[in-house]
Protein backbone atom coordinates (compact mmCIF):
# COMPACT_ATOMS: atom_id res chain seq x y z
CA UNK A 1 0.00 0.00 0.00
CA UNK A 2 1.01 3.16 -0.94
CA UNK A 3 2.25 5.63 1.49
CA UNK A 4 0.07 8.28 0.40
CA UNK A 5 -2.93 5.99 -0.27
CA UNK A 6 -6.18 7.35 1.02
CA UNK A 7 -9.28 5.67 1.18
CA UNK A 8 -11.10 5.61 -2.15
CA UNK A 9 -13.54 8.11 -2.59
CA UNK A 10 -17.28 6.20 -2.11
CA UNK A 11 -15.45 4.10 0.30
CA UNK A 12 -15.56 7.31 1.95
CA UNK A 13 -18.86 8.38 1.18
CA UNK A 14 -20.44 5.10 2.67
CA UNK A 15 -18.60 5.00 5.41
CA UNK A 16 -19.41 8.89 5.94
CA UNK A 17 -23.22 8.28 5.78
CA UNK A 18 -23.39 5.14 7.65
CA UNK A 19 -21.08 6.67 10.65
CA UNK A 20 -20.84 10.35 10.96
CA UNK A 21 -18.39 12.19 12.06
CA UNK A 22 -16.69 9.17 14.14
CA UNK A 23 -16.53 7.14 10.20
CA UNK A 24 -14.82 10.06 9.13
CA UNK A 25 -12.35 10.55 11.79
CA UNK A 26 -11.70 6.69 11.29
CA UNK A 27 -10.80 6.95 7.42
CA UNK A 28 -8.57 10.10 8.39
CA UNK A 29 -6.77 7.71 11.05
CA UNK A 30 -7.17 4.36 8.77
CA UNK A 31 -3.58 4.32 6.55
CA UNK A 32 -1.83 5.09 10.21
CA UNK A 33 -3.78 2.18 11.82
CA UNK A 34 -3.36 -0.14 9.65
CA UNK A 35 0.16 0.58 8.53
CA UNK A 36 1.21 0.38 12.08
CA UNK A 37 -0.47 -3.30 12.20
CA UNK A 38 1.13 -4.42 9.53
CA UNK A 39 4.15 -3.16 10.89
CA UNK A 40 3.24 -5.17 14.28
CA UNK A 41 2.59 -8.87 12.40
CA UNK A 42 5.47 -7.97 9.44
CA UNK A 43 3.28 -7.76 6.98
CA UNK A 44 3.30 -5.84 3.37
CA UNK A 45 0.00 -4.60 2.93
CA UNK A 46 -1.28 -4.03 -1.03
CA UNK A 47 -4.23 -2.14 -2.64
CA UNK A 48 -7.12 -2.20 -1.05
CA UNK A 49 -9.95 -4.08 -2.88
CA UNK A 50 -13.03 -2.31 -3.96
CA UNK A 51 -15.43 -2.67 -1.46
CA UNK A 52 -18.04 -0.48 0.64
CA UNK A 53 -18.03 -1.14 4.25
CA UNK A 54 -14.78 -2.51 5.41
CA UNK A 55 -11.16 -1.91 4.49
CA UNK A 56 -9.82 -4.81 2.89
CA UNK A 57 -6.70 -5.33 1.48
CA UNK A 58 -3.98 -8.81 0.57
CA UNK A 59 -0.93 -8.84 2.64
CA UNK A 60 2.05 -10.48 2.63
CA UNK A 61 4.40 -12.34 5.56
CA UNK A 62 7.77 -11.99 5.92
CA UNK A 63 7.99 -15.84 4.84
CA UNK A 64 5.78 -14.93 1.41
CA UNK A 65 2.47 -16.11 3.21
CA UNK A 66 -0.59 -14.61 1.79
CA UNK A 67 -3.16 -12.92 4.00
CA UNK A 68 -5.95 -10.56 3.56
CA UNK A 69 -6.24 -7.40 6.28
CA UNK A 70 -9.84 -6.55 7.30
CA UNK A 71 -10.27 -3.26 9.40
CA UNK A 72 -14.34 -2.55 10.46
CA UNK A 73 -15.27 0.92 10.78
CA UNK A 74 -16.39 2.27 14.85
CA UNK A 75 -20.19 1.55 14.65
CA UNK A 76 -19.94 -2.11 12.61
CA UNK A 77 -21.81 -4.18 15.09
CA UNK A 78 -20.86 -7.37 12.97
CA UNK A 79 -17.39 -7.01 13.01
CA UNK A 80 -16.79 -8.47 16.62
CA UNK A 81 -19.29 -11.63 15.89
CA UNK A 82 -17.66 -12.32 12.47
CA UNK A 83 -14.39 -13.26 14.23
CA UNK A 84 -15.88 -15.29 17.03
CA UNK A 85 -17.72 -17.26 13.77
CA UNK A 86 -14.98 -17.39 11.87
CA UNK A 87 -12.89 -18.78 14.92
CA UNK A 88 -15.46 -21.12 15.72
CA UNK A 89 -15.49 -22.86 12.16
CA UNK A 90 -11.87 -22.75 12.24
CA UNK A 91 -11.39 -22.83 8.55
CA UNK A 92 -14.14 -25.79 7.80
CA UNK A 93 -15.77 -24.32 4.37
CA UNK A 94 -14.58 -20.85 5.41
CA UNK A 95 -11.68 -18.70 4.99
CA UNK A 96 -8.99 -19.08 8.57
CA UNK A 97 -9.16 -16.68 10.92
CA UNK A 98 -5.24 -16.25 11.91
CA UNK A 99 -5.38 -13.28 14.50
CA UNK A 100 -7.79 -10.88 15.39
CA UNK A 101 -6.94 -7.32 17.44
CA UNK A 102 -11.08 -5.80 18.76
CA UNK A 103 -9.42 -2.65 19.90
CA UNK A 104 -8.55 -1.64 16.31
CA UNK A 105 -11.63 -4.20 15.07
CA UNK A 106 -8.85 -5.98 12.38
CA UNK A 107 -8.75 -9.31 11.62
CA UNK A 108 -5.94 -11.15 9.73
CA UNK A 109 -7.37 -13.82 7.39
CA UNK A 110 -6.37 -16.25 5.13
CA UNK A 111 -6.19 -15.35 1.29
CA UNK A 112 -8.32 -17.11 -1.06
CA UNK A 113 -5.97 -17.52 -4.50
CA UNK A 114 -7.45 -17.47 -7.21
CA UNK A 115 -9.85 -15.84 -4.82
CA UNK A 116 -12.68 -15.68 -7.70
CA UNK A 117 -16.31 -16.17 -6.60
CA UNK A 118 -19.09 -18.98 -7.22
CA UNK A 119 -20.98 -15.80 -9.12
CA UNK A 120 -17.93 -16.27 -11.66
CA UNK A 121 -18.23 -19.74 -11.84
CA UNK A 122 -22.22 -19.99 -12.22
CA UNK A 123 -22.36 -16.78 -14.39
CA UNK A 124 -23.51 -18.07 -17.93
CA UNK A 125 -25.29 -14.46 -18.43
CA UNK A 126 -21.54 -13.27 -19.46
CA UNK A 127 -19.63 -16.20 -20.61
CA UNK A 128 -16.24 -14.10 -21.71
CA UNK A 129 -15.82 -13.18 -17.72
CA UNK A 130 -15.65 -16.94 -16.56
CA UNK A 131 -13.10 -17.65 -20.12
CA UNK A 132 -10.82 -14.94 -18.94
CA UNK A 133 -9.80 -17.12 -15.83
CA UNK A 134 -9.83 -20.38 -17.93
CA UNK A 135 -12.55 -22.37 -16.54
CA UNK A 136 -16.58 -22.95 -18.55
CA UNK A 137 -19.41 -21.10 -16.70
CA UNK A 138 -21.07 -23.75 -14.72
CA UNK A 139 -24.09 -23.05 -12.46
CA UNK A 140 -24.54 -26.31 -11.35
CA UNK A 141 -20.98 -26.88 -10.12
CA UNK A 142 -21.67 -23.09 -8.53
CA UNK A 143 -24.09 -24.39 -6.49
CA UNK A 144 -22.12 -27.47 -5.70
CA UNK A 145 -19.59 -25.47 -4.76
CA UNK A 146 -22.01 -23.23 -2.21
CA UNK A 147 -23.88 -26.63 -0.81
CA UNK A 148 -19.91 -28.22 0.11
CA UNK A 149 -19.55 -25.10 2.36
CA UNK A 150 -22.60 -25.09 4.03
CA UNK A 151 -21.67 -28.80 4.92
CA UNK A 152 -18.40 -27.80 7.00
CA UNK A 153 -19.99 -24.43 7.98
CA UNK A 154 -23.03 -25.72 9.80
CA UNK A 155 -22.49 -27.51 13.48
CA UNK A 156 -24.24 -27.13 16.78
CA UNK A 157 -24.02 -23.59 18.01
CA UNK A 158 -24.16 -21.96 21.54
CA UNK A 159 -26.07 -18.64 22.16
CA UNK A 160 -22.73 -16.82 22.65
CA UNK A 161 -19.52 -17.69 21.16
CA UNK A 162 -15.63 -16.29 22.32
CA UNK A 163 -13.93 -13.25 20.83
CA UNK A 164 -10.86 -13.91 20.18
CA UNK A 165 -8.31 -11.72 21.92
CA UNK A 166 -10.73 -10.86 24.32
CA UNK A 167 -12.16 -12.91 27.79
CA UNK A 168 -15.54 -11.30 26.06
CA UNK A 169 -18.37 -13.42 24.03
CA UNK A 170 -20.88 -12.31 21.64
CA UNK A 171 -24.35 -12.98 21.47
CA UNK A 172 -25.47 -15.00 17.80
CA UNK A 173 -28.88 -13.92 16.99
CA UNK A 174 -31.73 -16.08 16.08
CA UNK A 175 -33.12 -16.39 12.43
CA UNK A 176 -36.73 -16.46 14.12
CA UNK A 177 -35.90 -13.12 15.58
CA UNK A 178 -36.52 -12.08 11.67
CA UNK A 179 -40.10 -12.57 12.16
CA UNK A 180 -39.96 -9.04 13.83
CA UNK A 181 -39.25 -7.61 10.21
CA UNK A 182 -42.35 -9.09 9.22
CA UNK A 183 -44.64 -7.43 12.15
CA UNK A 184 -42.64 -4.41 11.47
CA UNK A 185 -43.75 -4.60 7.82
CA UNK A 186 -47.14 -5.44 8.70
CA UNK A 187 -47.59 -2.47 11.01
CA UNK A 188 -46.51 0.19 9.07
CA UNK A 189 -48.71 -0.87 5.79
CA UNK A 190 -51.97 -2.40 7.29
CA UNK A 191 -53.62 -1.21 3.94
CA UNK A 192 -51.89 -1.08 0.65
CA UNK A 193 -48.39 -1.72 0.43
CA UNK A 194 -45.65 -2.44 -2.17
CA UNK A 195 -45.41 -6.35 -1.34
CA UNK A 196 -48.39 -8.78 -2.81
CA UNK A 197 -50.60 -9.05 0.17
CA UNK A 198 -51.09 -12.68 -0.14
CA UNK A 199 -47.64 -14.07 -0.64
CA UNK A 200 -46.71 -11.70 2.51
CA UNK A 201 -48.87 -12.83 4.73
CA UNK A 202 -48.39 -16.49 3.21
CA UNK A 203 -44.42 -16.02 4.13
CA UNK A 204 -44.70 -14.19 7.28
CA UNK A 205 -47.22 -17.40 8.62
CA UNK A 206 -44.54 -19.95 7.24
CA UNK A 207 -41.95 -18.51 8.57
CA UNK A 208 -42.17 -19.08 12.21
CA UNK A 209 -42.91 -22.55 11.60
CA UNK A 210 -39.64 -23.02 9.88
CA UNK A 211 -37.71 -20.87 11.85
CA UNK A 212 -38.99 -23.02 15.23
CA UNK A 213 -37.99 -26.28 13.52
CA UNK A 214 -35.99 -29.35 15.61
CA UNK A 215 -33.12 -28.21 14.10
CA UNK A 216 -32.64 -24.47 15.00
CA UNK A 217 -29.35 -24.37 16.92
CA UNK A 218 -27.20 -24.77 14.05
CA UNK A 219 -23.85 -21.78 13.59
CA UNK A 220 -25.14 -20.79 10.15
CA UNK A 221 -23.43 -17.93 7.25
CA UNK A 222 -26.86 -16.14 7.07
CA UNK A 223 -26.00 -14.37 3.91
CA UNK A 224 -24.12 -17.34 2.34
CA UNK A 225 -24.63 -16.29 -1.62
CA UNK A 226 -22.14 -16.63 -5.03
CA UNK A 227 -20.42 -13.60 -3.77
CA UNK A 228 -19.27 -14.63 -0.51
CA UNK A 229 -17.53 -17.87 -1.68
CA UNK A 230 -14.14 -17.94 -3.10
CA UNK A 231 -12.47 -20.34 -4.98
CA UNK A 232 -8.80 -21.07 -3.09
CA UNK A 233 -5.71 -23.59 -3.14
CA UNK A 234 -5.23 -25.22 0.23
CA UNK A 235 -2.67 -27.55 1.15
CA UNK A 236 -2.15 -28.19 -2.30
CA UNK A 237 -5.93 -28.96 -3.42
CA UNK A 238 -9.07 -26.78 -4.96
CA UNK A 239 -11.02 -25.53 -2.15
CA UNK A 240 -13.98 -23.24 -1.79
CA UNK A 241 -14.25 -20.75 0.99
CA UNK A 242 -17.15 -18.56 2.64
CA UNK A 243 -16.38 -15.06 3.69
CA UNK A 244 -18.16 -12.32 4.97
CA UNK A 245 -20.33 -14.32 7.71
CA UNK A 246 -23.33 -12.74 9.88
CA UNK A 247 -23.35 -15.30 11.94
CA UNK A 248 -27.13 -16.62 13.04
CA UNK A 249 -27.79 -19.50 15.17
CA UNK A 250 -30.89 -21.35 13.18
CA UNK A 251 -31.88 -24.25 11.14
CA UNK A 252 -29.69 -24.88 8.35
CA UNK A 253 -32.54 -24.30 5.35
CA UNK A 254 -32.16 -20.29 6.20
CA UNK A 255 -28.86 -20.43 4.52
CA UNK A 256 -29.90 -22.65 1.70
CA UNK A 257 -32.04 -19.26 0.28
CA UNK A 258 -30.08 -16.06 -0.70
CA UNK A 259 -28.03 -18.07 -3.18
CA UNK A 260 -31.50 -19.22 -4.42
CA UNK A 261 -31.07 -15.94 -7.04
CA UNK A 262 -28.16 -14.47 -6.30
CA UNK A 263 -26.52 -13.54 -8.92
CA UNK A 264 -29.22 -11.53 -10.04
CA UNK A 265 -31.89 -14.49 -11.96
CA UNK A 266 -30.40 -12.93 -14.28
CA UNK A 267 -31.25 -11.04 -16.89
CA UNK A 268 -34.46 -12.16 -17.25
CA UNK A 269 -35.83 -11.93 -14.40
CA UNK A 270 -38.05 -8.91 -15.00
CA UNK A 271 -40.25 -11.40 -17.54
CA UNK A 272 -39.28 -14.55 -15.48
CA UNK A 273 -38.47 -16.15 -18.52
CA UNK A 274 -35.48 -18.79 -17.67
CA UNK A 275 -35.36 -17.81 -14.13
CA UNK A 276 -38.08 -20.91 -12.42
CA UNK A 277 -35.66 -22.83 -14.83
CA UNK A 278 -32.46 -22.03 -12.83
CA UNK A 279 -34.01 -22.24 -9.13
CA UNK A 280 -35.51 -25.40 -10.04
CA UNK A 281 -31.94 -26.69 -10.88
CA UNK A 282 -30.61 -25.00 -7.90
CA UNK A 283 -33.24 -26.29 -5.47
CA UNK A 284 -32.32 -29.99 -7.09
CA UNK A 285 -28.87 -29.64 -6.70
CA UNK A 286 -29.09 -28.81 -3.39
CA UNK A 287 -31.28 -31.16 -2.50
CA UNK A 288 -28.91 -34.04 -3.47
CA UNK A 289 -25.74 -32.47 -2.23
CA UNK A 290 -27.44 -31.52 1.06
CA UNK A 291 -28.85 -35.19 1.66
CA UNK A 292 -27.85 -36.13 5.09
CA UNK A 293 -25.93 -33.39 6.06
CA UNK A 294 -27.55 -32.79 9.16
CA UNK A 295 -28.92 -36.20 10.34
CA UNK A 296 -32.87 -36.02 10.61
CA UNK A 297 -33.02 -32.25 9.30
CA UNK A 298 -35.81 -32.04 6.21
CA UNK A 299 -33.28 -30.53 2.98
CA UNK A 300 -35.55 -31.88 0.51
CA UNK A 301 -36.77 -30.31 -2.99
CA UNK A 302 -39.83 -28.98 -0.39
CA UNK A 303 -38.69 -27.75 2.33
CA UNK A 304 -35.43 -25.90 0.16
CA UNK A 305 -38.54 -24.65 -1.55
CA UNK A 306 -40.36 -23.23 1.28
CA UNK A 307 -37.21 -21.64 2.81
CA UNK A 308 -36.04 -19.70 -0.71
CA UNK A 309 -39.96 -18.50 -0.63
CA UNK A 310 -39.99 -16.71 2.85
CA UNK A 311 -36.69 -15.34 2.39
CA UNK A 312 -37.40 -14.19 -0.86
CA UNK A 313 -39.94 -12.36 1.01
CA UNK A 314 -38.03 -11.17 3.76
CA UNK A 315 -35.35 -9.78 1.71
CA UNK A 316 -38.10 -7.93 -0.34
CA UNK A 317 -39.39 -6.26 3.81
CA UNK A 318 -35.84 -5.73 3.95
CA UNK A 319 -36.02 -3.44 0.93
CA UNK A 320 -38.86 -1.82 1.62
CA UNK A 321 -37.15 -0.58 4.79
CA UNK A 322 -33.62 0.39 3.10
CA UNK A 323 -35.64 2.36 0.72
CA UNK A 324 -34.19 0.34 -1.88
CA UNK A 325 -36.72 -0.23 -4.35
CA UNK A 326 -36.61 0.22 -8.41
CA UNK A 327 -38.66 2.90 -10.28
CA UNK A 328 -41.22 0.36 -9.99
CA UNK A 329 -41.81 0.57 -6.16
CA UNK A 330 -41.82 -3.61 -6.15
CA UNK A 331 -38.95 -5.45 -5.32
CA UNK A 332 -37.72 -7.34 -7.77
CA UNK A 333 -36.90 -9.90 -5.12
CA UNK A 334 -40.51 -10.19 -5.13
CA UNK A 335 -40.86 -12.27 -8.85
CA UNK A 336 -38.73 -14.92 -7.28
CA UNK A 337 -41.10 -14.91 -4.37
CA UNK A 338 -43.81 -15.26 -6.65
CA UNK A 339 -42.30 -18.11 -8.85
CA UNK A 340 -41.20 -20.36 -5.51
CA UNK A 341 -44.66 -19.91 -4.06
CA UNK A 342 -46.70 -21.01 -7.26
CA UNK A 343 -44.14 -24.30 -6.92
CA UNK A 344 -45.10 -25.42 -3.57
């Protein structure tokens, strides 16, 4: 890293409009704070990738190790759970977690190399981007790819987990603590609103049943989609690794969803045309790859189907409450709703 680098300019922004005047005097301080932790661990820290809420940037050991550096702005409320999850999996179907300092919220990870994503891999809507690494757009081996993480990711999880570096713990919320979103929706658009009134209240009834199931005490991603896993080399043999965790405590079909259609269904998806084609394929994939993954836990074609419906849903609440719709004022989320729902 350059020793005039600043932070990139809507790095800045974001940061600025998520955090104030305490985000700001963070980027001011960042190059300082993180040069002096590379300087700490002997570490040679590059460009920072392009990303919006956390500095992130490769780094190299002494001995020609590869890491990646991960600072979290004052404010980020995730940043102190995502090491404890990260620590917990201890590198099964995630990236390592090699030291973490919560003072100056930085963690020192393991670098994924090639380090491209699943959305790479299962992106057949631009061919030439998958051709310029060498390998054949492949959704199916995508989602193969995303079901072999969630296999090492999920195991029995505690309501609070360690921080590393610290004698602290962190609480690991509960994916039926969503169903507040859904009241939340509910209240504030008793009459009209921009979500179908039938497949909303058909989702926000479903959901607590599945959310309550036998199996909700699994460590889960909870945002486990084609952009948070990245092809790697370790110990000599292809691997696929999840970043980025939440980190719920829940039953495993809640992390079976986002990936459901993400990336984007694609550039049909405002006709629908092709898409029930691709999350048909992705719910069967998954449904094989996931048999018997956690014994007695319901990953079938159904129940895959259900959960990509209410999340579907949920993420659509979610927009309505970012403000993040399209011209339209529908979420687009909200076809994909549509199509799992007219499945079950």
């Amino acid at each position: 890293m350059r020793a005039d680098w600043k932070p990139p300019r809507a790095f800045r922004d974001t940061i600025s409009s998520l955090y104030g005047a305490e985000g700001r005097a963070w980027l001011a301080g960042l190059p300082a704070l993180v040069g002096a932790y590379a300087d700490a661990h002997g570490l040679t820290v590059g460009e920072p990738y392009p990303l919006s809420y956390n500095f992130v940037a490769s780094a190299d050991a002494a001995d020609g190790t590869g890491h990646v550096v991960k600072a979290a702005p004052p404010g980020a409320e995730t940043a102190a759970r995502e090491a404890a999850v990260l620590a917990a999996w201890q590198g099964r179907g995630a990236t390592r977690l090699h030291h973490h300092d919560p003072d100056a919220r930085i963690m020192l990870l393991e670098r994924a190399e090639p380090g491209y994503t699943a959305e790479t891999l299962a992106d057949a809507t631009w061919p030439p981007r998958a051709a310029a690494l060498g390998i054949k757009a492949d959704d199916a081996a995508a989602t193969r790819a995303l079901a072999a993480s969630m296999r090492g990711l999920w195991q029995p999880a505690p309501e609070a987990l360690a921080v590393p570096g610290t004698t602290d713990t962190v609480r690991i919320p509960e994916v039926v603590e969503y169903a507040e979103d859904f009241d939340w929706y509910a209240d504030t658009h008793p009459a009209a609103g921009p979500l179908d009134p039938d497949l909303f209240a058909a989702a926000r009834g479903l959901f607590r049943d599945l959310a309550s199931a036998p199996h909700a005490g699994l460590l889960l991603h909870g945002d486990l989609h084609h952009g948070n896993l990245l092809h790697a080399t370790r110990d000599g043999a292809p691997a696929w690794l999840a970043i980025d965790p939440k980190g719920l405590r829940g039953d495993p079909g809640f992390d079976t969803a986002v990936m459901l259609w993400n990336p984007g269904l694609l550039p049909s998806r405002s006709t629908g045309c092709g898409a029930a084609r691709i999350l048909d394929s992705r719910i069967g994939v998954l449904a094989e790859e996931l048999d018997g993954a956690v014994p007695g836990a319901d990953l079938g074609r159904d129940m895959l189907t259900m959960w990509g419906f209410v999340v579907a849903v949920l993420s659509a609440v979610w927009d309505v409450q970012d403000a993040t719709l399209p011209e339209s004022g529908k979420p687009e989320v909200m076809h994909v709703a549509w199509m799992l729902y007219s499945s079950l």
